[in-house]
Protein backbone atom coordinates (compact mmCIF):
# COMPACT_ATOMS: atom_id res chain seq x y z
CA UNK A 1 -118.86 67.61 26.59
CA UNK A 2 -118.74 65.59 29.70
CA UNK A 3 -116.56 63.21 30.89
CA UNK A 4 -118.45 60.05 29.77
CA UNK A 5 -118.23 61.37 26.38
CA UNK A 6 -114.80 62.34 26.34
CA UNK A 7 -113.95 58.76 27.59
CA UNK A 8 -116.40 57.23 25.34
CA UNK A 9 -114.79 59.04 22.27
CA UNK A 10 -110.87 58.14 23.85
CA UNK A 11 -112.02 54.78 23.63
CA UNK A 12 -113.44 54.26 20.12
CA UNK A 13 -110.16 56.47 18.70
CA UNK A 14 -107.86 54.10 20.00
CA UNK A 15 -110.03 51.34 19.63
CA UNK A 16 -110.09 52.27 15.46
CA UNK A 17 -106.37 53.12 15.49
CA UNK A 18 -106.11 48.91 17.11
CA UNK A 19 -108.37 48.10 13.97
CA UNK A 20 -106.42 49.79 11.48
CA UNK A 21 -102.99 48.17 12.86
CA UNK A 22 -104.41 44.66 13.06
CA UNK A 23 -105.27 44.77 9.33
CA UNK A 24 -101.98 46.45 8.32
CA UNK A 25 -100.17 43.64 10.43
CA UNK A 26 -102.42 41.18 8.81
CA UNK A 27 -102.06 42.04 5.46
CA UNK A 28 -98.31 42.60 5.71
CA UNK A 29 -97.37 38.90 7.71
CA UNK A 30 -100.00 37.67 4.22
CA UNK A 31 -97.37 39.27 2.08
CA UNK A 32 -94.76 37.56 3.83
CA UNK A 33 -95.82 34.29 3.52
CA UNK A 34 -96.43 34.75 -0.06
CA UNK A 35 -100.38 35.01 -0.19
CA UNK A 36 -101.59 35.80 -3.12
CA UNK A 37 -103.42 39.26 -3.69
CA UNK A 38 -106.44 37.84 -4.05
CA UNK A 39 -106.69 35.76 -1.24
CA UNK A 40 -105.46 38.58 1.27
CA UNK A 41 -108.38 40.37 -0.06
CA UNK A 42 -110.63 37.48 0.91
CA UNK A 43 -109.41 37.29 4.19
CA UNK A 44 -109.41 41.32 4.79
CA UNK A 45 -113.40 41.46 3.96
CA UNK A 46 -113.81 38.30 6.10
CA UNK A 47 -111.88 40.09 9.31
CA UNK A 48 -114.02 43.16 8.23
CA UNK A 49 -116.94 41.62 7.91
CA UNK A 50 -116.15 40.35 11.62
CA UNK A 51 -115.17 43.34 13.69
CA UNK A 52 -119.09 44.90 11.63
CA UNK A 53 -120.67 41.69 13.19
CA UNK A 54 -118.88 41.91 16.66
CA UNK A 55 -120.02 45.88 16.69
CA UNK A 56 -123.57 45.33 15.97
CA UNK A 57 -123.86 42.82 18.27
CA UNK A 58 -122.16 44.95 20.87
CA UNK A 59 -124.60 47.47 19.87
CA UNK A 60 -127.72 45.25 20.38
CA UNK A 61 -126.38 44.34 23.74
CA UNK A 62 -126.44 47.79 24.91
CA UNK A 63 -129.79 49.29 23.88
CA UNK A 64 -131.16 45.99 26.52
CA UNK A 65 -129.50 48.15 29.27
């Protein structure tokens, strides 16, 4: 493996690990407000449905390059 790889794979590790925390975070300050269940799932699929939108895009972008 070479170094762009290496950093590449660095990057999308931590990157997930930021992903992962964000939704914990998220669904834990929903708990503390009182959310119900139901909506918190809502609003998970919606944030997930995001960060899948935001990647593809990203990924469009960088095959014109």
């Amino acid at each position: 493996m070479d170094a762009e790889h290496i950093n590449a794979l660095a990057t999308s590790v931590i990157a997930f690990v930021g992903f992962i925390g964000a939704g914990v975070g998220f669904y834990y300050n929903l708990r503390q407000v009182g959310t119900t269940i139901q909506n918190i799932i809502i609003l998970e699929m919606v944030y997930f449905m995001i960060v899948v939108l935001f990647i593809g895009w990203i990924a469009q972008w960088s095959k014109r390059e």
